[in-house]
N, C-alpha and C. Protein backbone atom coordinates (compact mmCIF):
# COMPACT_ATOMS: atom_id res chain seq x y z
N UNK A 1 0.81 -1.20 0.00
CA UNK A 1 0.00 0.00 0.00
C UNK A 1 0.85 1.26 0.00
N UNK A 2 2.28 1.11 0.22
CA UNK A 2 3.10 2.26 0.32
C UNK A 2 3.01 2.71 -1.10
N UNK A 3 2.81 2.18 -2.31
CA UNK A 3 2.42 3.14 -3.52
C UNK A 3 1.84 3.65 -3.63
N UNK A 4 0.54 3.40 -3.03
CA UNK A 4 -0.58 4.56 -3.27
C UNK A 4 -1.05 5.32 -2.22
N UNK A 5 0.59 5.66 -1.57
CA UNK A 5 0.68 7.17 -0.50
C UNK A 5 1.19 8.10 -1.08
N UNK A 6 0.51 8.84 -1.71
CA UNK A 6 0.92 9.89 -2.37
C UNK A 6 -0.18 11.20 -2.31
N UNK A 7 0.75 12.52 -2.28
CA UNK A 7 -0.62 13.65 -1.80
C UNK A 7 -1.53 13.86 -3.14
N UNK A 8 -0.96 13.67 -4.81
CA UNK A 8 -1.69 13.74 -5.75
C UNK A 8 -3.04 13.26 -5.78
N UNK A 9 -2.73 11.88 -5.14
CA UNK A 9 -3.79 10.79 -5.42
C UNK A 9 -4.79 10.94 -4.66
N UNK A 10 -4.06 11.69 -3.24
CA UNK A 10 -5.06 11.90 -2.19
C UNK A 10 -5.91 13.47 -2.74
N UNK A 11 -5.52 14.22 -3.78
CA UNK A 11 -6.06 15.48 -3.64
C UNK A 11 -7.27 15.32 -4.80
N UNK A 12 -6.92 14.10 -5.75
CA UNK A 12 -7.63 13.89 -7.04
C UNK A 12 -8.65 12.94 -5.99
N UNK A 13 -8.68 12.35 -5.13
CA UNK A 13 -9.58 11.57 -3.83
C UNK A 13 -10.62 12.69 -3.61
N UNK A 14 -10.11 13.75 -2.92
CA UNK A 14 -10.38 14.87 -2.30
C UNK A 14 -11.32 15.53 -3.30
N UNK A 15 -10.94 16.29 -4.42
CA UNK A 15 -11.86 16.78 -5.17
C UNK A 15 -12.77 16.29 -6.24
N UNK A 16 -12.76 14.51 -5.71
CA UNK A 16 -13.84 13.80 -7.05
C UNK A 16 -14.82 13.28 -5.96
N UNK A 17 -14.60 13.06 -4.67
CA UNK A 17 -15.69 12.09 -3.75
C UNK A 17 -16.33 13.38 -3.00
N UNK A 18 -16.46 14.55 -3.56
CA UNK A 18 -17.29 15.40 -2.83
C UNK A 18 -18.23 15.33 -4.38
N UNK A 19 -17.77 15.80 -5.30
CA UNK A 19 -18.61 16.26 -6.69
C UNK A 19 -19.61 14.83 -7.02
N UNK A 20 -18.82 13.76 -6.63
CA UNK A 20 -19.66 12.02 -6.57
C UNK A 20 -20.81 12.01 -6.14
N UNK A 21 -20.64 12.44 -4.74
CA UNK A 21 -21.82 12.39 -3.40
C UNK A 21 -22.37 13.27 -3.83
N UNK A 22 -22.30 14.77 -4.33
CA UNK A 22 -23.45 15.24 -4.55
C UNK A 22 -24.43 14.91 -5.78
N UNK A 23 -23.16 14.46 -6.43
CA UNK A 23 -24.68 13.65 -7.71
C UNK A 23 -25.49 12.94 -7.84
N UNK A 24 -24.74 11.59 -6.80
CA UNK A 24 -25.50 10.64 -5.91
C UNK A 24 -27.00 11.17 -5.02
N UNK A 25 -26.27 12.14 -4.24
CA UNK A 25 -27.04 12.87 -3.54
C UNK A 25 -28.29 13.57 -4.44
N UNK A 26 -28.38 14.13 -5.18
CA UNK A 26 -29.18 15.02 -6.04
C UNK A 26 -30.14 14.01 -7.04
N UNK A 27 -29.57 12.67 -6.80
CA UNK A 27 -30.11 12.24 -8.09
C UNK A 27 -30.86 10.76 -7.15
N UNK A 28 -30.37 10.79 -5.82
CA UNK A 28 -31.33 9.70 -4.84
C UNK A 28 -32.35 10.37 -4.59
N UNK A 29 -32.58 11.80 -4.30
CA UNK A 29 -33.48 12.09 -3.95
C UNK A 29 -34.32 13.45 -4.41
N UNK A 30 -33.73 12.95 -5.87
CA UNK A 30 -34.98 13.73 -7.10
C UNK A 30 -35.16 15.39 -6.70
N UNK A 31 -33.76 15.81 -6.35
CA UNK A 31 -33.99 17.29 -5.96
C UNK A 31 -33.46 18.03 -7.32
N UNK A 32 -33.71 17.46 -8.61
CA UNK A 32 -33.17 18.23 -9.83
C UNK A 32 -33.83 19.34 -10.00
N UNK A 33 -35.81 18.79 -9.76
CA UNK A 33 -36.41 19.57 -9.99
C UNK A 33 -37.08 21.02 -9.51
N UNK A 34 -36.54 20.55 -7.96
CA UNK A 34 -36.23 21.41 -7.36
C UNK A 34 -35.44 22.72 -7.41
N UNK A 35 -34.34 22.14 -7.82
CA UNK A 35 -33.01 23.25 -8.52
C UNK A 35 -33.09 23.88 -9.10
N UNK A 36 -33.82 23.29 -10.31
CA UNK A 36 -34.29 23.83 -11.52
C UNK A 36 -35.34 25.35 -11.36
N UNK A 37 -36.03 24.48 -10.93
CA UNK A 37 -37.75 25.47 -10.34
C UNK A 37 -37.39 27.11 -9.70
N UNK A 38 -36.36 26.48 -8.29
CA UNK A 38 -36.28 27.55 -7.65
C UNK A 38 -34.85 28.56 -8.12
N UNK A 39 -33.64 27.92 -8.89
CA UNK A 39 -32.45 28.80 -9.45
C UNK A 39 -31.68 28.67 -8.32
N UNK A 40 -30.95 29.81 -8.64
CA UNK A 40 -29.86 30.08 -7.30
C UNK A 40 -30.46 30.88 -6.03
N UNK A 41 -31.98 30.78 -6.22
CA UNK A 41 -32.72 31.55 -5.13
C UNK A 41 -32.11 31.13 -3.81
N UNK A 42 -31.87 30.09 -3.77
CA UNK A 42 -31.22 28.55 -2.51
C UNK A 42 -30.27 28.12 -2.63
N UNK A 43 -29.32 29.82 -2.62
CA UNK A 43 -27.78 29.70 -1.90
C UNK A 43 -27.80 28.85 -0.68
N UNK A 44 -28.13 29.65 0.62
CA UNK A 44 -28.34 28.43 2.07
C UNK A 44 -28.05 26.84 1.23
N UNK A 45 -29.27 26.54 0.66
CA UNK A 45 -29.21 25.23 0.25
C UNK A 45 -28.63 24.50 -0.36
N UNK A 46 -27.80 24.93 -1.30
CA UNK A 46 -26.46 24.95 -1.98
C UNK A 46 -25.44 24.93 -0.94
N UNK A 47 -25.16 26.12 0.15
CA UNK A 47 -24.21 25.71 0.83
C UNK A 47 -23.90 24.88 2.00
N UNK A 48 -25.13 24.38 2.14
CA UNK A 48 -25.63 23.08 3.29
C UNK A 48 -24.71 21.66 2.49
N UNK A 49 -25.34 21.70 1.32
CA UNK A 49 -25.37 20.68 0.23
C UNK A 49 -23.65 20.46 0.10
N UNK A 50 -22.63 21.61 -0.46
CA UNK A 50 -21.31 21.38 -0.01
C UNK A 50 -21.17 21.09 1.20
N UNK A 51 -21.40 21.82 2.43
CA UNK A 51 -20.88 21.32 3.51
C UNK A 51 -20.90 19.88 3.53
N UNK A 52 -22.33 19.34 3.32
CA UNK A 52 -22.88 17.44 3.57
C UNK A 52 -21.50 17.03 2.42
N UNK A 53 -21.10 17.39 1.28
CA UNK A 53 -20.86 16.34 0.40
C UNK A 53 -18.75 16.38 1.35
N UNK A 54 -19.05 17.11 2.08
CA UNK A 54 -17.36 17.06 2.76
C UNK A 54 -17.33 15.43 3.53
N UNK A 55 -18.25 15.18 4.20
CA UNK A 55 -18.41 14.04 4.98
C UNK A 55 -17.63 12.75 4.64
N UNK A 56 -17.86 12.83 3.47
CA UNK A 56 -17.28 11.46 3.15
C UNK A 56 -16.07 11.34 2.71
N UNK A 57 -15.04 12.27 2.66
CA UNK A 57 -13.87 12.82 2.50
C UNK A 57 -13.22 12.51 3.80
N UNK A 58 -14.00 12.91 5.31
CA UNK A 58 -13.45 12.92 6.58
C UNK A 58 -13.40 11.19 6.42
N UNK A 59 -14.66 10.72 6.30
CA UNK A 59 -14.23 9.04 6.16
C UNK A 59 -13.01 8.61 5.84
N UNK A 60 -12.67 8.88 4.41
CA UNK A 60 -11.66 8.28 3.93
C UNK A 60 -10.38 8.90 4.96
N UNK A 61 -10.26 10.16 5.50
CA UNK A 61 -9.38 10.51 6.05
C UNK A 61 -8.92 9.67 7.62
N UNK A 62 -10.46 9.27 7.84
CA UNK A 62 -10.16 8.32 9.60
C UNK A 62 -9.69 7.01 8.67
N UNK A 63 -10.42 6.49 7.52
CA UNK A 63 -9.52 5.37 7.25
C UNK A 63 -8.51 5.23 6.78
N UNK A 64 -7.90 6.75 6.43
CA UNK A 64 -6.35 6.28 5.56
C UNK A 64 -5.59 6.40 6.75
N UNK A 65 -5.56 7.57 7.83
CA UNK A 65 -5.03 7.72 9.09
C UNK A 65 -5.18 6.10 9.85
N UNK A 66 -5.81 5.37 10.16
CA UNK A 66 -5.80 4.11 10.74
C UNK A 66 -5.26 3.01 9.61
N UNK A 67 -4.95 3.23 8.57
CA UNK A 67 -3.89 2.74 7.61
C UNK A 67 -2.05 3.08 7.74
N UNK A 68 -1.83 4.29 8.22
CA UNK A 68 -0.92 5.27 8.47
C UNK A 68 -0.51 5.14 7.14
N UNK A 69 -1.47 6.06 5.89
CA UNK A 69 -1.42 6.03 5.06
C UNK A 69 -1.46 8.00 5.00
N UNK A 70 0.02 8.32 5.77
CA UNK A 70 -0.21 9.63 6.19
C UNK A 70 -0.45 10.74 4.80
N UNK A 71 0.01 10.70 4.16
CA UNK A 71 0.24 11.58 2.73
C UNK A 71 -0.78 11.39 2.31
N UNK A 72 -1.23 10.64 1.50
CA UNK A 72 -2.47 10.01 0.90
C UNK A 72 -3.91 10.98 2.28
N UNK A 73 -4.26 10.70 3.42
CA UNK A 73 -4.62 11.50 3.75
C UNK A 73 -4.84 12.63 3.99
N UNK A 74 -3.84 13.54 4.14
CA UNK A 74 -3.30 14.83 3.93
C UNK A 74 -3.90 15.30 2.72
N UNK A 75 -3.72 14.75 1.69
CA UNK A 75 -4.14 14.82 0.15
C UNK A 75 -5.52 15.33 -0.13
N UNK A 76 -6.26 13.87 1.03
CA UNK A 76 -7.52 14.22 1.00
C UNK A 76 -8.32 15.60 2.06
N UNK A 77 -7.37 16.06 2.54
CA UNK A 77 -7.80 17.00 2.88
C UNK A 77 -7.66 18.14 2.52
N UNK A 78 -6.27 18.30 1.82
CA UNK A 78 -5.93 19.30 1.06
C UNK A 78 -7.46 19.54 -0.24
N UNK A 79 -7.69 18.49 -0.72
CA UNK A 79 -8.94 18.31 -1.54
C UNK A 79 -10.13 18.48 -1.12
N UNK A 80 -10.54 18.75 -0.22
CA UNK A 80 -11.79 19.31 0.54
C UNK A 80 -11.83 20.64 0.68
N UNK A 81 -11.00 20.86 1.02
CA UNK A 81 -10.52 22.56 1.22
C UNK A 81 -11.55 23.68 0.38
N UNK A 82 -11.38 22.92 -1.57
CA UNK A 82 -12.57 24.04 -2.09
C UNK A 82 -13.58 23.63 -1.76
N UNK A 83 -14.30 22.45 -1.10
CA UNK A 83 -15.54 22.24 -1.14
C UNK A 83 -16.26 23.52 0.23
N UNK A 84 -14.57 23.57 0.99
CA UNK A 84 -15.27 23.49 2.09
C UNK A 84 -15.35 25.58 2.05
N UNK A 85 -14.61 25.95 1.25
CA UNK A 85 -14.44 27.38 1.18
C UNK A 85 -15.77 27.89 0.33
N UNK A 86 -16.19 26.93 -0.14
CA UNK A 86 -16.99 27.26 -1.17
C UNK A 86 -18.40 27.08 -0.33
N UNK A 87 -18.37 26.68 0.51
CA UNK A 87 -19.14 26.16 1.67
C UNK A 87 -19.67 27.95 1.81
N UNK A 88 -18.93 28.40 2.82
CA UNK A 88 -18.61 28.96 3.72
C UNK A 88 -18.99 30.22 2.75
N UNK A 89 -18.57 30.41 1.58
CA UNK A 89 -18.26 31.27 1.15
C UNK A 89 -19.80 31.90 0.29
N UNK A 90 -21.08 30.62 0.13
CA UNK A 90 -22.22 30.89 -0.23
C UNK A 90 -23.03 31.42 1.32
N UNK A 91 -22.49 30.80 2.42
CA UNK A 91 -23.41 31.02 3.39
C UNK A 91 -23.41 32.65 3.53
N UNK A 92 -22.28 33.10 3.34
CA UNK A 92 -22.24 34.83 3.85
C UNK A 92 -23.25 35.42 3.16
C-alpha cells in the first residue's frame, strides 16, 4: 500500500468524492427539480449541500489515518478545502 501514498492521489480523492456524493445525492433524492424550479434563489441550500458532500472525505481521512497512510490523507484534505471554502463562502 506504500504506492498509493501519495498527496496527488489523495487530492484527485479529495476533489472527485465530494462532486460524486453530490450527484449521488441530487439524483437519490430527485432534488433536480427542485433546482431547476427555484435557481440560485437557494444559496443556504447549496451551501448546506457542499458542507454534507465534505463528509465522506473525513471518512476516507479516519480510514487512511488508521492505515498510516499519512500523505495520501493529507491529500484528501488538502482536496476538501474548495468544497469546504466554497461552503462557507455561499453562506455569507
Amino acid at each position: 500500500m506504500e504506492r498509493f501514498d501519495k498527496y496527488w492521489i489523495g487530492i484527485v480523492l479529495g476533489l472527485i468524492m465530494p462532486a460524486a456524493f453530490i450527484w449521488i445525492y441530487i439524483n437519490q433524492f430527485n432534488l433536480w427539480y427542485s433546482i431547476q424550479t427555484f435557481g440560485m434563489a437557494l444559496s443556504q441550500t447549496y451551501s448546506k449541500l457542499l458542507f454534507l458532500s465534505v463528509f465522506p472525505n473525513m471518512a476516507f481521512i479516519f480510514v487512511f489515518y488508521t492505515m498510516d497512510m499519512w500523505c495520501l490523507s493529507k491529500g484528501v484534505l488538502i482536496g476538501a478545502f474548495p468544497y469546504i471554502i466554497a461552503s462557507a463562502a455561499l453562506t455569507i
